[in-house]
PDB file of N, CA and C in Angstrom:
ATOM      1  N   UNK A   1     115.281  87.944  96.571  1.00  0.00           N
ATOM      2  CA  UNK A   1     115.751  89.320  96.611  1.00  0.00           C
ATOM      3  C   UNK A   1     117.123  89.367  95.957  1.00  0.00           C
ATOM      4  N   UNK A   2     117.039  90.234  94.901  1.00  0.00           N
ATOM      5  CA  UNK A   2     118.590  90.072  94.178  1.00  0.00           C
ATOM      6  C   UNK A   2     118.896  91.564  93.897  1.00  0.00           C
ATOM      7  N   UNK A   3     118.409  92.670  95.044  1.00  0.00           N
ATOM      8  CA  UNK A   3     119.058  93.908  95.092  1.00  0.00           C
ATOM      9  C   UNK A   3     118.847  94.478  93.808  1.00  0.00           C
ATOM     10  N   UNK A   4     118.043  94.571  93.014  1.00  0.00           N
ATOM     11  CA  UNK A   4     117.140  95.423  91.972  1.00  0.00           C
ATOM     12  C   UNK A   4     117.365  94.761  90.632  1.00  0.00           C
ATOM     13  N   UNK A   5     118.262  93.738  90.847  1.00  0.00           N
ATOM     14  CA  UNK A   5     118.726  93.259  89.409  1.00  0.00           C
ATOM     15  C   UNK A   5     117.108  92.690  88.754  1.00  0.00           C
ATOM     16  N   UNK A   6     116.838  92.532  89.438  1.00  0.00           N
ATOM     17  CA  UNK A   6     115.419  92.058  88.419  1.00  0.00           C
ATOM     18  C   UNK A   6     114.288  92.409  89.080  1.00  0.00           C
ATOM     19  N   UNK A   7     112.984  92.997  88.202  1.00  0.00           N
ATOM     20  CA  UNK A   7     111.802  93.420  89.110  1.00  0.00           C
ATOM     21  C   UNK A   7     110.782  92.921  88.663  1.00  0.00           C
ATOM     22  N   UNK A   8     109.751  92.615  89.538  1.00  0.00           N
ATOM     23  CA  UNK A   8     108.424  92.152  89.275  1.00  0.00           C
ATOM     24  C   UNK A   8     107.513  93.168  88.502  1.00  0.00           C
ATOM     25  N   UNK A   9     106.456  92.892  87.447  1.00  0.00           N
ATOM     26  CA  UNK A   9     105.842  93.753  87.421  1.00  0.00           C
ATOM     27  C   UNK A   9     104.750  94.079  87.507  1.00  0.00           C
ATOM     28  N   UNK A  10     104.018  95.337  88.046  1.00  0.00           N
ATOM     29  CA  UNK A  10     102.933  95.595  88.497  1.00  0.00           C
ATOM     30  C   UNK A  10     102.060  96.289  87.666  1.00  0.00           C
ATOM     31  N   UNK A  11     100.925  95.589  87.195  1.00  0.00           N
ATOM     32  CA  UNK A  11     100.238  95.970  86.060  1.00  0.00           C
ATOM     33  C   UNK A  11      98.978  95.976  86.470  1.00  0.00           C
ATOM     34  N   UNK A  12      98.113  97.139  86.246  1.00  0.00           N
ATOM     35  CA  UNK A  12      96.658  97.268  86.259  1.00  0.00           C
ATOM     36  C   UNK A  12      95.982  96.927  85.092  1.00  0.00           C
ATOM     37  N   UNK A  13      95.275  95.722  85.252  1.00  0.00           N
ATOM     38  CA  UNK A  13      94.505  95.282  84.869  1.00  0.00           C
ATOM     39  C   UNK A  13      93.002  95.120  84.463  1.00  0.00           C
ATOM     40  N   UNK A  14      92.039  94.693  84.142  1.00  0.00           N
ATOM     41  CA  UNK A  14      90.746  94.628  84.348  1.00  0.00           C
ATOM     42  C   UNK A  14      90.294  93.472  85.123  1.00  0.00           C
ATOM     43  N   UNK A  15      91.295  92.373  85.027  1.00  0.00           N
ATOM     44  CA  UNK A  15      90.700  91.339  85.699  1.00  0.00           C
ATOM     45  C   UNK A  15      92.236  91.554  87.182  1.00  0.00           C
ATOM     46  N   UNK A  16      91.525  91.230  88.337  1.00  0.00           N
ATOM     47  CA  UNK A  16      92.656  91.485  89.338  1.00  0.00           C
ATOM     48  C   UNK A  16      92.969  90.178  90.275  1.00  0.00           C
ATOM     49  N   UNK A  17      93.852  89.413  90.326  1.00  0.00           N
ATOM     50  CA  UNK A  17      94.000  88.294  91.002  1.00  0.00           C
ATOM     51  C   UNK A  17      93.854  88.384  92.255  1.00  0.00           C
ATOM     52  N   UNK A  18      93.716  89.275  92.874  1.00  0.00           N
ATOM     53  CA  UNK A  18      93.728  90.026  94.320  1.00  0.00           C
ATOM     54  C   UNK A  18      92.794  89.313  94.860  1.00  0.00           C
ATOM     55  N   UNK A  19      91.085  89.670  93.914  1.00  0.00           N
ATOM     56  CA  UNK A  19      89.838  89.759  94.448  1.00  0.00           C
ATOM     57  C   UNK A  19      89.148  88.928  93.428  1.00  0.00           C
ATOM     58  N   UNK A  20      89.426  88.491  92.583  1.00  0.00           N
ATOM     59  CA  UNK A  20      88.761  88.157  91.453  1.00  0.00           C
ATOM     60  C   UNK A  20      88.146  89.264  90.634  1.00  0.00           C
ATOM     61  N   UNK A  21      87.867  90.094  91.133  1.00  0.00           N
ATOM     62  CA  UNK A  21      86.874  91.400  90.794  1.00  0.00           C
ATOM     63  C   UNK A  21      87.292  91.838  89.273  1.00  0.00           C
ATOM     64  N   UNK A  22      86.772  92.167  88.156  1.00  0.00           N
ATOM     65  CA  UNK A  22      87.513  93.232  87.309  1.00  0.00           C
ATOM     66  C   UNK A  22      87.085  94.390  87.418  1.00  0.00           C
ATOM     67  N   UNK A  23      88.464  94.784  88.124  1.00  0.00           N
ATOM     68  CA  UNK A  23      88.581  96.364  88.062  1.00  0.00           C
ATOM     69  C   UNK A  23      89.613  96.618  88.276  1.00  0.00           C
ATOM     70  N   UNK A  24      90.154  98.068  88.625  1.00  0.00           N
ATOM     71  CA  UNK A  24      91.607  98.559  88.448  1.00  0.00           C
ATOM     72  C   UNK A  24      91.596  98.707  90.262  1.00  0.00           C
ATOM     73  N   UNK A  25      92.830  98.973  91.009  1.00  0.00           N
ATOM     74  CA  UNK A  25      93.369  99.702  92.193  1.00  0.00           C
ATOM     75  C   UNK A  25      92.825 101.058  92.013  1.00  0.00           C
ATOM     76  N   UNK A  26      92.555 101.719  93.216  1.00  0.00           N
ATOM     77  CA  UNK A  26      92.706 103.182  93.430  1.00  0.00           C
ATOM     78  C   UNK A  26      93.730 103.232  94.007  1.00  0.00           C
ATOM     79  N   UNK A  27      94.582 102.613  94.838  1.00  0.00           N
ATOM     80  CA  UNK A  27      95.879 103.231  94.910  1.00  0.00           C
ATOM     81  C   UNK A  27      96.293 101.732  95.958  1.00  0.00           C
ATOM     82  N   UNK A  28      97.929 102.131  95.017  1.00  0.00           N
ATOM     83  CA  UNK A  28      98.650 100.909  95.882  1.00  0.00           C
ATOM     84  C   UNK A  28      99.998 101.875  96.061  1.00  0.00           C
ATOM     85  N   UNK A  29     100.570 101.230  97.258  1.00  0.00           N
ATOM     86  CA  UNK A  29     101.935 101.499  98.436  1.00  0.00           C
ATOM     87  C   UNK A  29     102.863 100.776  98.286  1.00  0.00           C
ATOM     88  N   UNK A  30     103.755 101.131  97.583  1.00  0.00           N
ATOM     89  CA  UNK A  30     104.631  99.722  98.129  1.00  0.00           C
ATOM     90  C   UNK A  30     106.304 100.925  98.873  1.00  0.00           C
ATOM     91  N   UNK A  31     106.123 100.435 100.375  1.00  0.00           N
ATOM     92  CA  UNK A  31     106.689 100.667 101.450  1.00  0.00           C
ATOM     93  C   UNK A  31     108.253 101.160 100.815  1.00  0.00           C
ATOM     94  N   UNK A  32     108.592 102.065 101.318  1.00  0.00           N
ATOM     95  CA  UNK A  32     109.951 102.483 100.993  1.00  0.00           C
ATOM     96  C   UNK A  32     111.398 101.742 101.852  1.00  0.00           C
ATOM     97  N   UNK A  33     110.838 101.408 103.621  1.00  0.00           N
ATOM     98  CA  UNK A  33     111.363 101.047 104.600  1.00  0.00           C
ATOM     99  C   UNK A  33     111.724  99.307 104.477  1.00  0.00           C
ATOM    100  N   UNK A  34     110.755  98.938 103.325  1.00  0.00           N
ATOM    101  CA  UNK A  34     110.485  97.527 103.526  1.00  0.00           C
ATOM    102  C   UNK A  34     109.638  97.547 101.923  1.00  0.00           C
ATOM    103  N   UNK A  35     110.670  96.987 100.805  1.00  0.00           N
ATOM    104  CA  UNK A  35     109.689  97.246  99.554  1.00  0.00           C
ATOM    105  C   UNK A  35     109.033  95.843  99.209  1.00  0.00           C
ATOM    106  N   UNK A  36     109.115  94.781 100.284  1.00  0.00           N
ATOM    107  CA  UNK A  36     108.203  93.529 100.256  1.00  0.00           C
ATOM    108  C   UNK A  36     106.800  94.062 100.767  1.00  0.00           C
ATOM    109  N   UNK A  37     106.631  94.825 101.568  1.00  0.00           N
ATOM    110  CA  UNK A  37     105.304  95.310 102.473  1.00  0.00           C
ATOM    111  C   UNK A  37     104.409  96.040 100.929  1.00  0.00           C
ATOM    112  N   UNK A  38     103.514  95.652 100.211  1.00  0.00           N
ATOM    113  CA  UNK A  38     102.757  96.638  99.141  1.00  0.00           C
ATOM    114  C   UNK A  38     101.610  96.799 100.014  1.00  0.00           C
ATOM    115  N   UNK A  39     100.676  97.535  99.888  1.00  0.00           N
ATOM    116  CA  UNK A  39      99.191  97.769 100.268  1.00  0.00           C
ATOM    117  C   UNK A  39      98.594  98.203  99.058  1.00  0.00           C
ATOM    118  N   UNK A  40      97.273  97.314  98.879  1.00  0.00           N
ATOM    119  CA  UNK A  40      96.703  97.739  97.664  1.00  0.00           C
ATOM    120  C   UNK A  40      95.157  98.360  97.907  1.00  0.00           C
ATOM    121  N   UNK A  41      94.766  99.190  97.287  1.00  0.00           N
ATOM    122  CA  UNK A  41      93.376  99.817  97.608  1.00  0.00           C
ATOM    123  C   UNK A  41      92.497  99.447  96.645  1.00  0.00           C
ATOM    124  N   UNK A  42      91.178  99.248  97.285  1.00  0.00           N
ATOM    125  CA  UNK A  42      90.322  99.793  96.372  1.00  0.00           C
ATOM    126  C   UNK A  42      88.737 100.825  96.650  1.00  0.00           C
ATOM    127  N   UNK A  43      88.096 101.125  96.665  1.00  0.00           N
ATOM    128  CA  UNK A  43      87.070 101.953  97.246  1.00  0.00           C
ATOM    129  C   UNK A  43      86.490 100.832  98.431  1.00  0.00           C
ATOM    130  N   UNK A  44      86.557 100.249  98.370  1.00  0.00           N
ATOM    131  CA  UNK A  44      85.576  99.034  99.552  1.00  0.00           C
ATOM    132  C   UNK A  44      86.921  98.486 100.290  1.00  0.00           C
ATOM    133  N   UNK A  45      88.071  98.172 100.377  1.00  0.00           N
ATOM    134  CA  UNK A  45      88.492  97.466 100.648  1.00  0.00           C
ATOM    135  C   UNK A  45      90.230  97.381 100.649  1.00  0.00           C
ATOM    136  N   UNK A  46      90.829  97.055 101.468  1.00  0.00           N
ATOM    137  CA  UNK A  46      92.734  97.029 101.308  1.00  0.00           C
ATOM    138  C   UNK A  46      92.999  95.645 101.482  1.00  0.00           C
ATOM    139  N   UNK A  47      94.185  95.268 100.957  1.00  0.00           N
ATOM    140  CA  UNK A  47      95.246  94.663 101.170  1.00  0.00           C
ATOM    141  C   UNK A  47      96.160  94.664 101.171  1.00  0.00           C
ATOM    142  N   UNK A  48      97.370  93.686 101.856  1.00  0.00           N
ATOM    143  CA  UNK A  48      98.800  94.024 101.876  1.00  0.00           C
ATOM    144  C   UNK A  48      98.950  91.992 101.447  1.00  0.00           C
ATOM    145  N   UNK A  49     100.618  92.415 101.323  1.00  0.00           N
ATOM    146  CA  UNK A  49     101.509  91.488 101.041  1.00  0.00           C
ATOM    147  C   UNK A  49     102.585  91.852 101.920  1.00  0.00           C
ATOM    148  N   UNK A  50     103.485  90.983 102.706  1.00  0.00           N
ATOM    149  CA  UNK A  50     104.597  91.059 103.346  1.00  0.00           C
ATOM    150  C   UNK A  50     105.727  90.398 102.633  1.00  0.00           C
ATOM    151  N   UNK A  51     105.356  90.131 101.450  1.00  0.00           N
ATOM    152  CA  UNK A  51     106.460  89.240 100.733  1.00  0.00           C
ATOM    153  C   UNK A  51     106.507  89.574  99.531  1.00  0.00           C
ATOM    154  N   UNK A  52     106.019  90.641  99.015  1.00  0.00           N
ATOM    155  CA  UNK A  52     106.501  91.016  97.472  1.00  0.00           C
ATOM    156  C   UNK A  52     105.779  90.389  96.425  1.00  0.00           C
ATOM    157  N   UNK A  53     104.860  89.333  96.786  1.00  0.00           N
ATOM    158  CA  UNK A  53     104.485  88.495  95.933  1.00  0.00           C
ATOM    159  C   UNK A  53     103.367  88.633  95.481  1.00  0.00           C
ATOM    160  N   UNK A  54     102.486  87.802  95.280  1.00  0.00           N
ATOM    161  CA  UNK A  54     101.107  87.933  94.524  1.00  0.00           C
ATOM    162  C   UNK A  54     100.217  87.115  95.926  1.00  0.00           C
ATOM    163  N   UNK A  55     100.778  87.399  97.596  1.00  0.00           N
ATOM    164  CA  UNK A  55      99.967  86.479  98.356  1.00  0.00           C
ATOM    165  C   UNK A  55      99.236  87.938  98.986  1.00  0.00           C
ATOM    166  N   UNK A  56      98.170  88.186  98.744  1.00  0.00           N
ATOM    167  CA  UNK A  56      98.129  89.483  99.296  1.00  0.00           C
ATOM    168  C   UNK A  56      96.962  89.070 100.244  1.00  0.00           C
ATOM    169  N   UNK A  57      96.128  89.767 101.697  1.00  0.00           N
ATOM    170  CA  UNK A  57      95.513  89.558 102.596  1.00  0.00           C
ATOM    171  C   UNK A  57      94.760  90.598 102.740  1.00  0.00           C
ATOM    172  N   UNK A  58      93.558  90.276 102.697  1.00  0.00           N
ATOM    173  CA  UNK A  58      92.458  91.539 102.705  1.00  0.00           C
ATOM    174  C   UNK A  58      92.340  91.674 104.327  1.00  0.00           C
ATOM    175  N   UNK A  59      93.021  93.383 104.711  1.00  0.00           N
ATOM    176  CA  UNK A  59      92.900  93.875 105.808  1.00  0.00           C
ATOM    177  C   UNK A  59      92.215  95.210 106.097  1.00  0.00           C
ATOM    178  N   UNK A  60      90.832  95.165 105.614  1.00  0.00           N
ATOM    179  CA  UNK A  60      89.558  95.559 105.430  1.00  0.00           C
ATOM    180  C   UNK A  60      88.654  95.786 106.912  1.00  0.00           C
ATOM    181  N   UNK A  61      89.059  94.903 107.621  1.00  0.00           N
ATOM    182  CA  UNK A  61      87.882  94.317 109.117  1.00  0.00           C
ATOM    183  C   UNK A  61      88.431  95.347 110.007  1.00  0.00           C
ATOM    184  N   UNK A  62      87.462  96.214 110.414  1.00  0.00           N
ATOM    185  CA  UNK A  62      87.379  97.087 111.729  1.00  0.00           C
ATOM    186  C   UNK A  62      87.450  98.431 110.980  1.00  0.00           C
ATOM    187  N   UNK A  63      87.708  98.504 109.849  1.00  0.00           N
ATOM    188  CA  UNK A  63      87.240  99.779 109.058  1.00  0.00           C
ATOM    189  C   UNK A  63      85.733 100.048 108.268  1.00  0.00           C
ATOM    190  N   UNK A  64      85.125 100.920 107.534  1.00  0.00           N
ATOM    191  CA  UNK A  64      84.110 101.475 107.402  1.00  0.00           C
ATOM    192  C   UNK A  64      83.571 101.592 106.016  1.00  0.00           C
ATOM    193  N   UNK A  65      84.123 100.316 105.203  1.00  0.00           N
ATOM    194  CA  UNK A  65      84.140 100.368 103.885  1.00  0.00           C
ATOM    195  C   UNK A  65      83.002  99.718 103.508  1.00  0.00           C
ATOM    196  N   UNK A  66      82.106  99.520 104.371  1.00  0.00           N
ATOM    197  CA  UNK A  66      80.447  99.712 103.358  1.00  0.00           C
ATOM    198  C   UNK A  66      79.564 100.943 104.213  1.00  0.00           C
ATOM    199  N   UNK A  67      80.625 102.064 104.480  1.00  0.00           N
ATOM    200  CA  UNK A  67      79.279 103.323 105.120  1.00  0.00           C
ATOM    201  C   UNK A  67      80.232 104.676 104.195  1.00  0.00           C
ATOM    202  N   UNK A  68      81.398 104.008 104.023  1.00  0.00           N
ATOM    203  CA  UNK A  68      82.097 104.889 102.744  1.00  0.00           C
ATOM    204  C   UNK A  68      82.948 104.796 102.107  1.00  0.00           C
ATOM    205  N   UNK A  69      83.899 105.461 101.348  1.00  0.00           N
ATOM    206  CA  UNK A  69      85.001 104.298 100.117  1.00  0.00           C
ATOM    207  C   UNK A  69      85.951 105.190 100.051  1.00  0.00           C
ATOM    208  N   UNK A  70      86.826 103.962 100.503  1.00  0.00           N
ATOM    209  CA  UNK A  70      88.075 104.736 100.657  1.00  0.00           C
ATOM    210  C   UNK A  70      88.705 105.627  99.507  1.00  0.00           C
ATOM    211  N   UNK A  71      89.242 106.337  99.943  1.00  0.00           N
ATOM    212  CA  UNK A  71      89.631 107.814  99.017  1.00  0.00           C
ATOM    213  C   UNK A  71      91.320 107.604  98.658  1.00  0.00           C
ATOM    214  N   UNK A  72      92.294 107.425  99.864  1.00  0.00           N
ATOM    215  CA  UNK A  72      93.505 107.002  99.879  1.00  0.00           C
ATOM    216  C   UNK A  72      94.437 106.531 101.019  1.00  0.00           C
ATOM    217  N   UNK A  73      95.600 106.595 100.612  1.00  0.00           N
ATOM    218  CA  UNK A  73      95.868 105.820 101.657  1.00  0.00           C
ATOM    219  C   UNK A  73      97.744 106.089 101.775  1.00  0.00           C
ATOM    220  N   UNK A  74      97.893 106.097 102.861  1.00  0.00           N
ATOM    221  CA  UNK A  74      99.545 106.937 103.406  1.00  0.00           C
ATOM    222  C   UNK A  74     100.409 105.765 103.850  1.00  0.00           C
ATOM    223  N   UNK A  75     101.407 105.167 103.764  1.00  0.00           N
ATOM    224  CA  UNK A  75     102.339 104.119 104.534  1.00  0.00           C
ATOM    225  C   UNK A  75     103.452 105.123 105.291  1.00  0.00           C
ATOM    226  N   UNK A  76     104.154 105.173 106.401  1.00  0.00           N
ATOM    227  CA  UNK A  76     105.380 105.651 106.793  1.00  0.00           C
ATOM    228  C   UNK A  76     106.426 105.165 106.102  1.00  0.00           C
ATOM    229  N   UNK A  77     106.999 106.223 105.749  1.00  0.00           N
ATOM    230  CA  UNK A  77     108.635 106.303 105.154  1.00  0.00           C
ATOM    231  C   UNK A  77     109.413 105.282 105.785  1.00  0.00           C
ATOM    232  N   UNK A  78     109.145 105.217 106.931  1.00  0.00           N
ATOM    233  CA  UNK A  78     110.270 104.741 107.715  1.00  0.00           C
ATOM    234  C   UNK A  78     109.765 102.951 108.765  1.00  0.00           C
ATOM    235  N   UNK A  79     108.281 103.307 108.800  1.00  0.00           N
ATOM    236  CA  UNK A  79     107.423 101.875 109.358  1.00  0.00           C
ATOM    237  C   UNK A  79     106.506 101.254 108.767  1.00  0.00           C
ATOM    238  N   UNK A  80     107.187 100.278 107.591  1.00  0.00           N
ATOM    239  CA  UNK A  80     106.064  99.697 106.879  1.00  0.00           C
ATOM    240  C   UNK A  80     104.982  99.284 107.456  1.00  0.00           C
ATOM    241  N   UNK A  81     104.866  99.397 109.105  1.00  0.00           N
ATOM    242  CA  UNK A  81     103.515  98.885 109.899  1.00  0.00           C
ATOM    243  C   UNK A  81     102.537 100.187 109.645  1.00  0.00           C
ATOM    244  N   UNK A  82     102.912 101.281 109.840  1.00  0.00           N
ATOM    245  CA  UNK A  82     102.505 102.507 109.869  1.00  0.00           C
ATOM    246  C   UNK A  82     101.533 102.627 108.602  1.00  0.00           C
ATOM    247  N   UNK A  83     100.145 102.362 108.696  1.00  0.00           N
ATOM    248  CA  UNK A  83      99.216 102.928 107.357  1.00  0.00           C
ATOM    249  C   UNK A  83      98.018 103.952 108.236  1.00  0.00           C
ATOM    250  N   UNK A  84      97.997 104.847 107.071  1.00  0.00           N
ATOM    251  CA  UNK A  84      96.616 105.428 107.132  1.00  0.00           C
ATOM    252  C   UNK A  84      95.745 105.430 106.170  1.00  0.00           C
ATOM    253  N   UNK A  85      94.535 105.628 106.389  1.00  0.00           N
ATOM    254  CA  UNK A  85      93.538 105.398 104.971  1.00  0.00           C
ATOM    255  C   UNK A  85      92.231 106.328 105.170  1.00  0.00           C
ATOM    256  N   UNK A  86      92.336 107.048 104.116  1.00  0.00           N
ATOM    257  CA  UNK A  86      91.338 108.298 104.632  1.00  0.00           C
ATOM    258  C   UNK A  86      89.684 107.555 103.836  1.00  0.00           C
ATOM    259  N   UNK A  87      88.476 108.371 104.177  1.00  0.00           N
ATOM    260  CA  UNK A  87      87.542 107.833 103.101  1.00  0.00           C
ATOM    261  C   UNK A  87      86.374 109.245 103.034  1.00  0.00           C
ATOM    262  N   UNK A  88      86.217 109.084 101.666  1.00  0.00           N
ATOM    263  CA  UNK A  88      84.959 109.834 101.179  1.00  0.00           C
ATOM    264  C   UNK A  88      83.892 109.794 102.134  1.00  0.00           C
ATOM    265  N   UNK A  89      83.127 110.482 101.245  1.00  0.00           N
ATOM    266  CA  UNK A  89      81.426 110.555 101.922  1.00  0.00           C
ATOM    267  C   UNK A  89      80.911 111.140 102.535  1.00  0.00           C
ATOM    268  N   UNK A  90      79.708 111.119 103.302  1.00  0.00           N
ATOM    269  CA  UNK A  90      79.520 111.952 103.954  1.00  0.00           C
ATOM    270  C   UNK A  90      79.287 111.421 105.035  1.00  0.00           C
ATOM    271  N   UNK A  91      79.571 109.732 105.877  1.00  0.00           N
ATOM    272  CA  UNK A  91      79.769 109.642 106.698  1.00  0.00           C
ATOM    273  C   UNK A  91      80.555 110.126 108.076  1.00  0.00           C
ATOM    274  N   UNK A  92      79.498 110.470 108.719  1.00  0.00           N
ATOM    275  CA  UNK A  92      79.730 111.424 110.121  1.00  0.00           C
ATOM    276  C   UNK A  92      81.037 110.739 111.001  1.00  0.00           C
ATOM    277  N   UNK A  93      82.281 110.928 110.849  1.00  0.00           N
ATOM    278  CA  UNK A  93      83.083 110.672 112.134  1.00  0.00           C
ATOM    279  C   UNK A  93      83.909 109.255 111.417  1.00  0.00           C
ATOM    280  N   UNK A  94      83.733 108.924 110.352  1.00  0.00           N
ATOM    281  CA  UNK A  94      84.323 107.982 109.964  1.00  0.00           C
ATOM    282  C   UNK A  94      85.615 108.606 108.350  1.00  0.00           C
ATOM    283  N   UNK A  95      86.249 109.656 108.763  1.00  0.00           N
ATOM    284  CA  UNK A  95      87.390 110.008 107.364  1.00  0.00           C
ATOM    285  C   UNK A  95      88.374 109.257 107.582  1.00  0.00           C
ATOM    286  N   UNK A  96      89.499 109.246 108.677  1.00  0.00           N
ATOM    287  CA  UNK A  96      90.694 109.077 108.637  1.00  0.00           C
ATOM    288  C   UNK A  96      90.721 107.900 109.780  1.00  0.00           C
ATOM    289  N   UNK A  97      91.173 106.880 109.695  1.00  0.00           N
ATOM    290  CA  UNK A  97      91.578 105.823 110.263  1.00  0.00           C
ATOM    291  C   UNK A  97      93.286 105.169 110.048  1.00  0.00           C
ATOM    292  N   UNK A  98      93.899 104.741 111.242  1.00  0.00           N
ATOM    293  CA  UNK A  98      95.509 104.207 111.628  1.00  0.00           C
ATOM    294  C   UNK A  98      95.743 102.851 111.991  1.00  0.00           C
ATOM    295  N   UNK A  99      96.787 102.956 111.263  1.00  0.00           N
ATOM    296  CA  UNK A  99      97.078 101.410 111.745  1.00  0.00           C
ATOM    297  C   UNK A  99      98.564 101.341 111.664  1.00  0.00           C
ATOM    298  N   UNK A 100      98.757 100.758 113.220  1.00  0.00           N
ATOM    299  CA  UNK A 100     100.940 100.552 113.756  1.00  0.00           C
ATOM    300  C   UNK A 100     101.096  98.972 113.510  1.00  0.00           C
ATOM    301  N   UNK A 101      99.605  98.090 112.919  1.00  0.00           N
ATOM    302  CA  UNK A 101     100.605  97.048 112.789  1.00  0.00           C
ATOM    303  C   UNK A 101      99.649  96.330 111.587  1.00  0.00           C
ATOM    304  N   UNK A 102     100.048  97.280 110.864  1.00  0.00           N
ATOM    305  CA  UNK A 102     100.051  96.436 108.964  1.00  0.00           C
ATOM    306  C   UNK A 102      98.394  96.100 108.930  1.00  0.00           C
ATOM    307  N   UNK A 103      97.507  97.030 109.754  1.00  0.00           N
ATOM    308  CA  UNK A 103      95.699  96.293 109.126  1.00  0.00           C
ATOM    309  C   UNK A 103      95.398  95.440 110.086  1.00  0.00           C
ATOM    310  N   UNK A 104      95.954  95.150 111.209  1.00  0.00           N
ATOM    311  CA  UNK A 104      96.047  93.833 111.800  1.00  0.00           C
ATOM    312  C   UNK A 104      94.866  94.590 113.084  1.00  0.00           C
ATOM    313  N   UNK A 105      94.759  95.623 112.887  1.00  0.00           N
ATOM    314  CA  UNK A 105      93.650  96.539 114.237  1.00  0.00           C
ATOM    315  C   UNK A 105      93.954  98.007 113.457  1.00  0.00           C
ATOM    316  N   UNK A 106      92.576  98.668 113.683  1.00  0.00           N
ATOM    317  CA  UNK A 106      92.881 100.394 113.166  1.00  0.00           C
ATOM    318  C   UNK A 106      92.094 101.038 114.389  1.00  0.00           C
ATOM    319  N   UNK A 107      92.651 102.274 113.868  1.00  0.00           N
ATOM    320  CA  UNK A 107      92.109 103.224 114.991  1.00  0.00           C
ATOM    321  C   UNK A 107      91.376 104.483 114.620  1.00  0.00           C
ATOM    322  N   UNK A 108      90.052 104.486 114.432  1.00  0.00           N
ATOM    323  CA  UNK A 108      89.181 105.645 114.137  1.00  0.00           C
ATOM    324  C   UNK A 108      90.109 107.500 114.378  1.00  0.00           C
ATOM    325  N   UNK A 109      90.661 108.212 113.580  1.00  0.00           N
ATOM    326  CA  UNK A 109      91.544 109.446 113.891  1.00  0.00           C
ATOM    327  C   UNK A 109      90.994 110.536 113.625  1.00  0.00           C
ATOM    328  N   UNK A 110      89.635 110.340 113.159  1.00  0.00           N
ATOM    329  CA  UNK A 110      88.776 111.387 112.656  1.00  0.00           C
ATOM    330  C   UNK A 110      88.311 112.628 113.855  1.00  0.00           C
ATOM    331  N   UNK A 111      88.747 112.058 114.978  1.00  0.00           N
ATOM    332  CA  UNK A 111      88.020 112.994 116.334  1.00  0.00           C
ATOM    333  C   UNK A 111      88.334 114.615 115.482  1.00  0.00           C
ATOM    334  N   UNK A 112      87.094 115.232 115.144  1.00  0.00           N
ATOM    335  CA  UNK A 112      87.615 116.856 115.348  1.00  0.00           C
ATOM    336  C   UNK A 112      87.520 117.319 113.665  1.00  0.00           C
ATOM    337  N   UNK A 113      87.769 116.192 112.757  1.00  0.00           N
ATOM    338  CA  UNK A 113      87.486 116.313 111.269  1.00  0.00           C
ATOM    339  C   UNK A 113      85.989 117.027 111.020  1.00  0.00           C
ATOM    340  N   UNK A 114      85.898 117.968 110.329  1.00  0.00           N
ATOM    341  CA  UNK A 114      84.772 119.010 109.673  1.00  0.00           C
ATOM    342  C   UNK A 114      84.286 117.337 109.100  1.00  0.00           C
ATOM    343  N   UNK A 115      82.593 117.189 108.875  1.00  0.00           N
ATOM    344  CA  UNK A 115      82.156 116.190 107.729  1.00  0.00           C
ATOM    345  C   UNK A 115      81.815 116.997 106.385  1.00  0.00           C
TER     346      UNK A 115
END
């Protein structure tokens, strides 16, 4: 960390070191509160990094990303633990899902969402 004097850079690609996969992000976060914390998306699937680096951790498990694909995704201003991640489709009761500690457990928030 050398306070902005030098920055990494973040390039969309076709081939993605993330996943092996080639394809691009639908959307990545990188935390305002904490700019080591990134979260990266893709329709099936998230990850984060806590270190700025290229070690990123697919925190995917207990969400709904083979009944629909994720659409986007919110970090708190202020709690890089703080994510939300909404998803397409027309799966019944599964849009908006939370998480207070970085992917590590989520919480179904959809109660009351129109499908």
């Amino acid at each position: 960390d050398d306070g902005g004097a030098s920055f990494m850079e973040f390039v969309e690609t076709p081939y993605n070191p993330v996943n092996s996969f080639i394809r691009s992000p639908l959307a990545y976060k990188v935390c305002r509160s904490n700019p080591r914390f990134v979260y990266v998306a893709y329709t099936d699937s998230i990850y984060i990094t806590k270190d700025g680096t290229s070690n990123f951790t697919n925190i995917s498990a207990g969400l709904p990303v083979g009944q629909a694909a994720i659409s986007s995704i919110a970090v708190d201003p202020v709690d890089e633990n703080k994510i939300w991640v909404s998803f397409s489709g027309y799966s019944s009761g599964n849009k908006v899902f939370f998480s207070a500690d970085a992917g590590q457990s989520w919480t179904n928030i959809s109660a009351g969402l129109p499908n």
